[in-house]
C-alpha atoms as a PDB file:
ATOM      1  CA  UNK A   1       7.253   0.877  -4.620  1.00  0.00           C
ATOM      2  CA  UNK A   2       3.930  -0.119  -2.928  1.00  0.00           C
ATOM      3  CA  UNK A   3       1.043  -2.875  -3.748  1.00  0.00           C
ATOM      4  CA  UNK A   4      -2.384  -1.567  -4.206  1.00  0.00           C
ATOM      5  CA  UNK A   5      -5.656  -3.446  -3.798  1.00  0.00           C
ATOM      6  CA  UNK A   6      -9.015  -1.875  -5.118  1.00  0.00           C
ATOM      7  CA  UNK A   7     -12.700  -3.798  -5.592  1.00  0.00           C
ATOM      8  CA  UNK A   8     -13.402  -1.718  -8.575  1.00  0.00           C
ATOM      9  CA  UNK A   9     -10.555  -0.127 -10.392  1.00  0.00           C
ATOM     10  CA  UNK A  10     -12.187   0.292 -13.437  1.00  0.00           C
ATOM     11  CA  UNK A  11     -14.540   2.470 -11.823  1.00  0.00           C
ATOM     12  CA  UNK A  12     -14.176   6.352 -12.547  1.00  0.00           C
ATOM     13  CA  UNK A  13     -14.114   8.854  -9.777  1.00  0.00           C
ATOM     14  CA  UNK A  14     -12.974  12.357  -8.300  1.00  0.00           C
ATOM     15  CA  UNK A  15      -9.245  12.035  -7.259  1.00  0.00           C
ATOM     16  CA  UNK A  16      -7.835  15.275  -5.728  1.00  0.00           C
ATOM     17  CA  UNK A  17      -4.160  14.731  -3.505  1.00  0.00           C
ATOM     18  CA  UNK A  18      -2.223  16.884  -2.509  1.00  0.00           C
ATOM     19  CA  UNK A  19       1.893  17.478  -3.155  1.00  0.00           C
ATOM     20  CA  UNK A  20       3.736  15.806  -0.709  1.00  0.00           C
ATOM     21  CA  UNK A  21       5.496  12.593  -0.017  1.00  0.00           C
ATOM     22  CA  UNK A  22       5.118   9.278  -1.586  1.00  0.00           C
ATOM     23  CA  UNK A  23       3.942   7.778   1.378  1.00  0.00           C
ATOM     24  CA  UNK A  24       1.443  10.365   2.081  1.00  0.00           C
ATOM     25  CA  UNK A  25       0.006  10.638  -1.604  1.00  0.00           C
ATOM     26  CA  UNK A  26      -0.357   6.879  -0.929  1.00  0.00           C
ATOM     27  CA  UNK A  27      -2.680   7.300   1.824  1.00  0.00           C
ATOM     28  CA  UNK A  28      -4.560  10.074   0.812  1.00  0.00           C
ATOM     29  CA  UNK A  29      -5.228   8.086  -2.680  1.00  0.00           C
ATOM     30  CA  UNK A  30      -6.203   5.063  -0.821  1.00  0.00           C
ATOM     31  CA  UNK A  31      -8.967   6.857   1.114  1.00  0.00           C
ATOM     32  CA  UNK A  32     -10.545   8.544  -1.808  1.00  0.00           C
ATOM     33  CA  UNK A  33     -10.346   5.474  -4.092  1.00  0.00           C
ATOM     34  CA  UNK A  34     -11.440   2.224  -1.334  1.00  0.00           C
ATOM     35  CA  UNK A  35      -8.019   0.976  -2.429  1.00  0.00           C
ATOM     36  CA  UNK A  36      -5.113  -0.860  -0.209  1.00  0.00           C
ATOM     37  CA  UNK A  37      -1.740   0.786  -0.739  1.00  0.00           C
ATOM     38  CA  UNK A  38       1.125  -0.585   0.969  1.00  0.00           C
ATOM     39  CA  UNK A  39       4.781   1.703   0.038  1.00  0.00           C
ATOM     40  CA  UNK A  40       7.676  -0.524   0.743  1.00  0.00           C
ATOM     41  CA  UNK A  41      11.545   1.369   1.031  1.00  0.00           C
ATOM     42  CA  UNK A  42      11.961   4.394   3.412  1.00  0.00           C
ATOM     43  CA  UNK A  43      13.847   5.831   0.185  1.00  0.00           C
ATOM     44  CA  UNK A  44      10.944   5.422  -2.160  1.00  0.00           C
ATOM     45  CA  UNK A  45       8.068   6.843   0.739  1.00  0.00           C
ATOM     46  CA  UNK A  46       9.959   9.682   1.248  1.00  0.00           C
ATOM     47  CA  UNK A  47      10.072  10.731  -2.364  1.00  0.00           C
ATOM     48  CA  UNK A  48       8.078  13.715  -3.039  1.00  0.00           C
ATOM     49  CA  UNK A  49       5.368  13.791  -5.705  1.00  0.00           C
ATOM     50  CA  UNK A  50       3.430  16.600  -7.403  1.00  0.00           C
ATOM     51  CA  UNK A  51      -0.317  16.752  -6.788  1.00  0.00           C
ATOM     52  CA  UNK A  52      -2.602  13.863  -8.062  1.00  0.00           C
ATOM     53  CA  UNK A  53      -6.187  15.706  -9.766  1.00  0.00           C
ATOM     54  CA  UNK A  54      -8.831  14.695 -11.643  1.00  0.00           C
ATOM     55  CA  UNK A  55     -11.572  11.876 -12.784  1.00  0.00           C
ATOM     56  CA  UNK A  56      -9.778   8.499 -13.176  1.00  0.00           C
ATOM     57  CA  UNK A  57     -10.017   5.009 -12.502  1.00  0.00           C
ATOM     58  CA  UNK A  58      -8.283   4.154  -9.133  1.00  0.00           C
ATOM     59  CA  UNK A  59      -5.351   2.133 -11.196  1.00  0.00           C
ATOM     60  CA  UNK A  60      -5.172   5.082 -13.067  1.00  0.00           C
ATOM     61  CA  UNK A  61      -4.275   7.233 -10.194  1.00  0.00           C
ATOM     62  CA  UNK A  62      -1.702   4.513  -8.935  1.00  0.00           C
ATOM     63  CA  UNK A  63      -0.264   4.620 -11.731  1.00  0.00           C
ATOM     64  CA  UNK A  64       0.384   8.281 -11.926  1.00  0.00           C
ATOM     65  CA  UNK A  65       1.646   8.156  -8.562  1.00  0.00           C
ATOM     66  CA  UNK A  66       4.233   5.534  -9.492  1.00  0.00           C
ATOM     67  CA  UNK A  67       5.158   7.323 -12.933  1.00  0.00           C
ATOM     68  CA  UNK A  68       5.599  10.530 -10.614  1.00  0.00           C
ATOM     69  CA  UNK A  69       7.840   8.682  -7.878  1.00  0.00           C
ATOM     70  CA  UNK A  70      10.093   6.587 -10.976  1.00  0.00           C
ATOM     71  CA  UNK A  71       8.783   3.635 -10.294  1.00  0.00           C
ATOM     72  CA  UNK A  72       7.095   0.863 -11.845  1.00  0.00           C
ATOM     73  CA  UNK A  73       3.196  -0.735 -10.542  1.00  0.00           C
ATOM     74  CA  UNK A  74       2.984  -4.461 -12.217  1.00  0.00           C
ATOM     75  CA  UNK A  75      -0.117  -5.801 -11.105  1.00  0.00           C
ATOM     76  CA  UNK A  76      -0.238  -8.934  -9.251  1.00  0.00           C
ATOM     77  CA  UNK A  77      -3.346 -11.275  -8.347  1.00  0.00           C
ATOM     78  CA  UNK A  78      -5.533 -11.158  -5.441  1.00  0.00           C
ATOM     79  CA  UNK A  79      -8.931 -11.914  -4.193  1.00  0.00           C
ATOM     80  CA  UNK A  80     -10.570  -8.290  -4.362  1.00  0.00           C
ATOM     81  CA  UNK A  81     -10.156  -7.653  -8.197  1.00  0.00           C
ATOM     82  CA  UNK A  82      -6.321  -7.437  -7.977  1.00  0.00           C
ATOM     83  CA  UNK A  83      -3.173  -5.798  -6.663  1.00  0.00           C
ATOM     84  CA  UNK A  84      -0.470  -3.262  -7.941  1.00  0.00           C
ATOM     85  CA  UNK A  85       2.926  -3.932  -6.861  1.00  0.00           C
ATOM     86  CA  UNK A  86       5.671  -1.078  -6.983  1.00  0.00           C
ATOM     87  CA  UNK A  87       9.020  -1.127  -7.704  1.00  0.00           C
ATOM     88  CA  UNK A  88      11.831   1.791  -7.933  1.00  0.00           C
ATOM     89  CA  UNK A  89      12.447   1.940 -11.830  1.00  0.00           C
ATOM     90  CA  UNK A  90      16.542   2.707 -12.226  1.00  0.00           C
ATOM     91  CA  UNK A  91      17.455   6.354 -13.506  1.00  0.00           C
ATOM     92  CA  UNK A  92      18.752   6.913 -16.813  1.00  0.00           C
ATOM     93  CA  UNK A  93      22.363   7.845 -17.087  1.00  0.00           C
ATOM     94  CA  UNK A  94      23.064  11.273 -19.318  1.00  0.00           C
ATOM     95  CA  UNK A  95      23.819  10.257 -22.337  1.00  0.00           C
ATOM     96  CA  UNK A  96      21.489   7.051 -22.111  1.00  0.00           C
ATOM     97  CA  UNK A  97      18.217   6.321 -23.223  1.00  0.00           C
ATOM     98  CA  UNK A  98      15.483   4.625 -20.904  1.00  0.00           C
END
């Protein structure tokens, strides 16, 4: 879905974004948290998402935002205290369990 960078995930604070699209949760979440957030698919940014509230780390929030849009964050290395890569998790089939 996206990569992520953030200084200080660890670090608690106020999170409050609204409904709307992937790609504009993104941004929104990347303001209030000093993170990086980089969406990659037109399919996957376009996805809507339900409204992101409350006190939680910064990876915390990313993650909620990729649980909401069905994808996966896998964190990957970098220099400011890491990166969170996204990627579209498959939907189940009926009948199927994830």
């Amino acid at each position: 879905m996206a990569s992520a960078a953030y200084p200080a995930s660890a670090q608690e604070r106020r999170v409050d974004v609204p409904a709307g699209t992937v790609a504009d949760s993104a941004i929104a979440l990347a303001r209030q948290t000093g993170s990086s957030i980089v969406v990659n698919g037109s399919s996957l940014s376009s996805r809507r998402v339900a409204r992101i509230r409350g006190t939680m780390s910064a990876e915390a929030a990313v993650q909620r935002l990729a649980r909401q849009a069905n994808a996966r964050a896998v964190r990957i290395s970098a220099m400011a205290g890491g990166s969170i890569r996204y990627r579209r998790v498959p939907l189940a089939r009926a009948g199927t369990h994830a």
